[in-house]
N, C-alpha and C. Protein backbone atom coordinates (compact mmCIF):
# COMPACT_ATOMS: atom_id res chain seq x y z
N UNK A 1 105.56 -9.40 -20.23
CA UNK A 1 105.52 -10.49 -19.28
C UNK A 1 105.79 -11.77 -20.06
N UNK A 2 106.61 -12.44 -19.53
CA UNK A 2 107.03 -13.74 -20.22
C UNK A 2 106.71 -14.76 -19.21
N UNK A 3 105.67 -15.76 -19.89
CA UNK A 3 105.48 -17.05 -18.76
C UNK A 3 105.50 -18.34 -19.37
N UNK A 4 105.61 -19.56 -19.18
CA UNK A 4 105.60 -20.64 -19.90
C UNK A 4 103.75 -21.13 -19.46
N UNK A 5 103.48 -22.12 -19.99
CA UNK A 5 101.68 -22.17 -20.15
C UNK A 5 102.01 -23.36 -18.43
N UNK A 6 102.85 -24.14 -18.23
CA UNK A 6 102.62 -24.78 -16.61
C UNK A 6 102.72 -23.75 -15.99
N UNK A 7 103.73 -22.70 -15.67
CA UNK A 7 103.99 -22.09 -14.60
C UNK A 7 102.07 -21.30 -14.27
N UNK A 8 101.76 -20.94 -15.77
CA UNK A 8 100.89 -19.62 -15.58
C UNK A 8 99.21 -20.63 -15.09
N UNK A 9 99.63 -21.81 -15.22
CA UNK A 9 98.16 -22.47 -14.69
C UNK A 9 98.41 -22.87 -13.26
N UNK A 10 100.06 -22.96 -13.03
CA UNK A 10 99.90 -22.93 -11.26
C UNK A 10 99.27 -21.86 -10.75
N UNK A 11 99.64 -20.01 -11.22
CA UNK A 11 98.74 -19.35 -10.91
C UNK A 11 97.11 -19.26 -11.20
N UNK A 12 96.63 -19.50 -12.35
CA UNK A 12 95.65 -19.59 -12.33
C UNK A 12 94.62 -20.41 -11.34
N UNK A 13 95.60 -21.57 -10.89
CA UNK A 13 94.43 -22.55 -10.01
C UNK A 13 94.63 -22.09 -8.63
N UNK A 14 95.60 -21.39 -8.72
CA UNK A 14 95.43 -20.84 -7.14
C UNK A 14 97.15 -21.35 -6.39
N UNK A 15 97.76 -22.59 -7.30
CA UNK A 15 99.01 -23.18 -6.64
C UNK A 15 100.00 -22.47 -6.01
N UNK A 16 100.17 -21.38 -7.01
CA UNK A 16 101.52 -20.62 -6.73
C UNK A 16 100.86 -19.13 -6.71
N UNK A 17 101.75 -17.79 -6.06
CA UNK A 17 101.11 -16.81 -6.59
C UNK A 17 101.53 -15.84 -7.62
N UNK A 18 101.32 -15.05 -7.99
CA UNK A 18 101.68 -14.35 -9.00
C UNK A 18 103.57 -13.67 -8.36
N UNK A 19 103.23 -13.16 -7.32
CA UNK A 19 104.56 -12.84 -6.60
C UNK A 19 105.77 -14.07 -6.47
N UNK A 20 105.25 -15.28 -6.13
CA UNK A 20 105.81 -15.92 -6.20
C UNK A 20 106.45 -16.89 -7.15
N UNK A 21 105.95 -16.56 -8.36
CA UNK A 21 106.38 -16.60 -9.99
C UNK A 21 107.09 -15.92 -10.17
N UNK A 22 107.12 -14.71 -10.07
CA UNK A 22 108.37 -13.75 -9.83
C UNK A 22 109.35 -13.44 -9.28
N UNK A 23 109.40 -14.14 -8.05
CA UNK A 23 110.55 -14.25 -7.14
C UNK A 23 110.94 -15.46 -7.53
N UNK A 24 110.76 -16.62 -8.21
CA UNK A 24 111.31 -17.97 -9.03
C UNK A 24 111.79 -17.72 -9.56
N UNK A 25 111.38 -16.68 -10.55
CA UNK A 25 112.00 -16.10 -11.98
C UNK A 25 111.07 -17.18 -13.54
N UNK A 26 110.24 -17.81 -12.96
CA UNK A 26 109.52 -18.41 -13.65
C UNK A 26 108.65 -17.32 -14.32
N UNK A 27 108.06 -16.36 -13.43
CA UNK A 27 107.17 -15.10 -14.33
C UNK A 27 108.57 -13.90 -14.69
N UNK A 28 108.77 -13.50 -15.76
CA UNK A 28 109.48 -12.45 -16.18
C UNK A 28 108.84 -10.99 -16.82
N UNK A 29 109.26 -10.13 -15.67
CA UNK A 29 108.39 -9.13 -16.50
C UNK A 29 109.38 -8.33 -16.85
N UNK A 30 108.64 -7.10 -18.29
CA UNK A 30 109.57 -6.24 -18.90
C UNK A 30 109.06 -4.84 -19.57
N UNK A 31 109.63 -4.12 -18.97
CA UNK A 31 109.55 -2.53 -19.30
C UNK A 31 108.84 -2.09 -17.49
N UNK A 32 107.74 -1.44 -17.67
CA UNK A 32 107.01 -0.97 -17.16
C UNK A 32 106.50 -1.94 -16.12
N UNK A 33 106.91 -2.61 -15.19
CA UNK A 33 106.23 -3.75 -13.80
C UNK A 33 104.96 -3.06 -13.11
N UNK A 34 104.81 -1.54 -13.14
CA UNK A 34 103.60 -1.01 -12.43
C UNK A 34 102.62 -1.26 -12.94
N UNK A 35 102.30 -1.70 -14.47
CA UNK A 35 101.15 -1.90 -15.35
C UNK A 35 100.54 -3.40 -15.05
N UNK A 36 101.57 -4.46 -13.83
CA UNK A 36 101.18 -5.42 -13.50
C UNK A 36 100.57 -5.32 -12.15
N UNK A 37 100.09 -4.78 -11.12
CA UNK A 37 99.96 -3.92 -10.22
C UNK A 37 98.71 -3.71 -10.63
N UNK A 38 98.79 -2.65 -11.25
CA UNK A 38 97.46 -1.90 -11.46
C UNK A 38 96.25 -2.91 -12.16
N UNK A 39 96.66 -3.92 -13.08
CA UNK A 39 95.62 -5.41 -13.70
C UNK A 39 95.56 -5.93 -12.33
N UNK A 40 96.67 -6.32 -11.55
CA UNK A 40 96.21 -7.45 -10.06
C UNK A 40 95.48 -6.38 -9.07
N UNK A 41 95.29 -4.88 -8.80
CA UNK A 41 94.26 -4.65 -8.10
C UNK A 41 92.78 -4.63 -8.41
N UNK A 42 92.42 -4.93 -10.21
CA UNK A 42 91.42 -5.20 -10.31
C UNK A 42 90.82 -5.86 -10.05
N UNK A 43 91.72 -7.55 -10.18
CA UNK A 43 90.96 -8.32 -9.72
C UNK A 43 90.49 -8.75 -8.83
N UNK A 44 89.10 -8.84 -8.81
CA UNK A 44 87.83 -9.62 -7.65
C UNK A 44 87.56 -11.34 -7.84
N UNK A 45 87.37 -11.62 -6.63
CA UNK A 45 86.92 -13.00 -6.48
C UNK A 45 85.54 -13.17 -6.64
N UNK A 46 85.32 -14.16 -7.25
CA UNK A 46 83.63 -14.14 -7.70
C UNK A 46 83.31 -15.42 -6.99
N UNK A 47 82.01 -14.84 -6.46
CA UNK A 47 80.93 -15.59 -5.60
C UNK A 47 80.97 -16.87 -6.50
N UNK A 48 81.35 -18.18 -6.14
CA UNK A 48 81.37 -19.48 -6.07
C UNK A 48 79.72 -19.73 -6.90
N UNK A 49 78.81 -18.98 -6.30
CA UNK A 49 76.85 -19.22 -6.25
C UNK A 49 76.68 -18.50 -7.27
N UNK A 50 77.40 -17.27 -8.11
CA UNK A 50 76.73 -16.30 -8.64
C UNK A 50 76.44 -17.41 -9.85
N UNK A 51 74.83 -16.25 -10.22
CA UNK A 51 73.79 -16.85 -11.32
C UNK A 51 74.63 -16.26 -12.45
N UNK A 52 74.84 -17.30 -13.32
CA UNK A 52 75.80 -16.64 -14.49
C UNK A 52 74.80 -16.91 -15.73
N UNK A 53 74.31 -17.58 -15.61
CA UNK A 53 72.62 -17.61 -16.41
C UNK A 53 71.43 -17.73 -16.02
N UNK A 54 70.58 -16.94 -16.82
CA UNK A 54 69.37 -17.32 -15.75
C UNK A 54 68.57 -18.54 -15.88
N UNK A 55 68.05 -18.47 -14.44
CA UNK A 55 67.49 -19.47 -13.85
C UNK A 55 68.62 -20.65 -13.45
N UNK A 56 69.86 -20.44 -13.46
CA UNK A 56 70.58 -21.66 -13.06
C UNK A 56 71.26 -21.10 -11.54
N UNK A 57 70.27 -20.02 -10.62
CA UNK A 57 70.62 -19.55 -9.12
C UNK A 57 69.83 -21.25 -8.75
N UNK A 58 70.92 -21.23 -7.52
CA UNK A 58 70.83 -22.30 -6.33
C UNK A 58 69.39 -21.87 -5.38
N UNK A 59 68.27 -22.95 -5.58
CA UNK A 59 67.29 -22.26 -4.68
C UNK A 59 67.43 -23.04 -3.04
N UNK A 60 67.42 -22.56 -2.51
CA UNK A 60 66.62 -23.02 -1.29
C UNK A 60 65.83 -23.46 -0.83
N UNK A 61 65.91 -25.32 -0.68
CA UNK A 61 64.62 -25.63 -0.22
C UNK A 61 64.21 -26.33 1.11
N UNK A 62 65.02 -25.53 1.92
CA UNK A 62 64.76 -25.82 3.42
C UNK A 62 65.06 -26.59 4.07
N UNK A 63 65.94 -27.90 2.95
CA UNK A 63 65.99 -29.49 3.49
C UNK A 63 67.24 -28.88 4.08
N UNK A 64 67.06 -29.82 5.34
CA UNK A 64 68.24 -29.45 6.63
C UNK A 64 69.97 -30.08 5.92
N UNK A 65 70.63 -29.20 6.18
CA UNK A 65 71.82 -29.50 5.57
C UNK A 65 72.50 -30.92 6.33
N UNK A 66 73.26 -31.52 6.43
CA UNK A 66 73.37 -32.89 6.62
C UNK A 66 75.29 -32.97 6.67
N UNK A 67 75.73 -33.32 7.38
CA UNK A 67 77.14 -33.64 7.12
C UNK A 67 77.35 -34.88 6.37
N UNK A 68 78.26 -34.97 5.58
CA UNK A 68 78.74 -36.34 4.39
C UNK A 68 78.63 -37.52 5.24
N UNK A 69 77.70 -38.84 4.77
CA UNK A 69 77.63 -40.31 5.72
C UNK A 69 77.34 -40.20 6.60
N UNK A 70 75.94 -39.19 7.06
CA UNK A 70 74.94 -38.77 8.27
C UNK A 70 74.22 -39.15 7.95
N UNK A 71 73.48 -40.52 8.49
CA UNK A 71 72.39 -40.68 8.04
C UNK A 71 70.96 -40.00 8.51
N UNK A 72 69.84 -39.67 7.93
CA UNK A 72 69.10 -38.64 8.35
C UNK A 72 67.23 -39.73 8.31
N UNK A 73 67.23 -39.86 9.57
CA UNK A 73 65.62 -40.34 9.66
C UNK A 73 64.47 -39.65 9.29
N UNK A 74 63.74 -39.94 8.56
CA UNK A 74 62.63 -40.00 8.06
C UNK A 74 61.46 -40.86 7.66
N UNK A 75 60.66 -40.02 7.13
CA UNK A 75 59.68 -41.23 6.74
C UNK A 75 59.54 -41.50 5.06
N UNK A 76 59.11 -42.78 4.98
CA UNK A 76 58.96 -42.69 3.08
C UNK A 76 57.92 -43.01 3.09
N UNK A 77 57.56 -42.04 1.44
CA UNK A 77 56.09 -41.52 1.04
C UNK A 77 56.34 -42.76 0.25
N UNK A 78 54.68 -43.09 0.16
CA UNK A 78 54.20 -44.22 -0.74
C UNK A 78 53.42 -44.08 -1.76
């Protein structure tokens, strides 16, 4: 597989897709193309939330979710 380092970070961020690097001719592959296939059905999308160390999981603390520049009434503690 031959890629230049822009083309292969449009795929990485999501810009372009891997197919569509290939139909550019920007991704070039060589010998064997099924061995690219079989790496892209491995990959899984990972949970945005997952705890990748511990103790750094998102807890829950009940406060009502709020849309952006909603302001939300309450009272303040003294």
């Amino acid at each position: 597989m031959t890629i230049n380092g822009a083309d292969l970070e449009q795929i990485i961020s999501g810009a372009k897709t891997l197919e569509a690097q290939i139909a550019s001719g920007a991704l070039q592959l060589v010998r064997d193309k099924s061995v690219l296939a079989k790496l892209a059905s491995m990959i899984v999308d990972l949970d945005s939330r997952f705890q990748i160390m511990q103790g750094t999981k998102v807890r829950d603390t009940g406060a009502r979710k709020t849309e952006p520049f909603e302001a939300v009434m309450g009272t303040i503690a003294e």
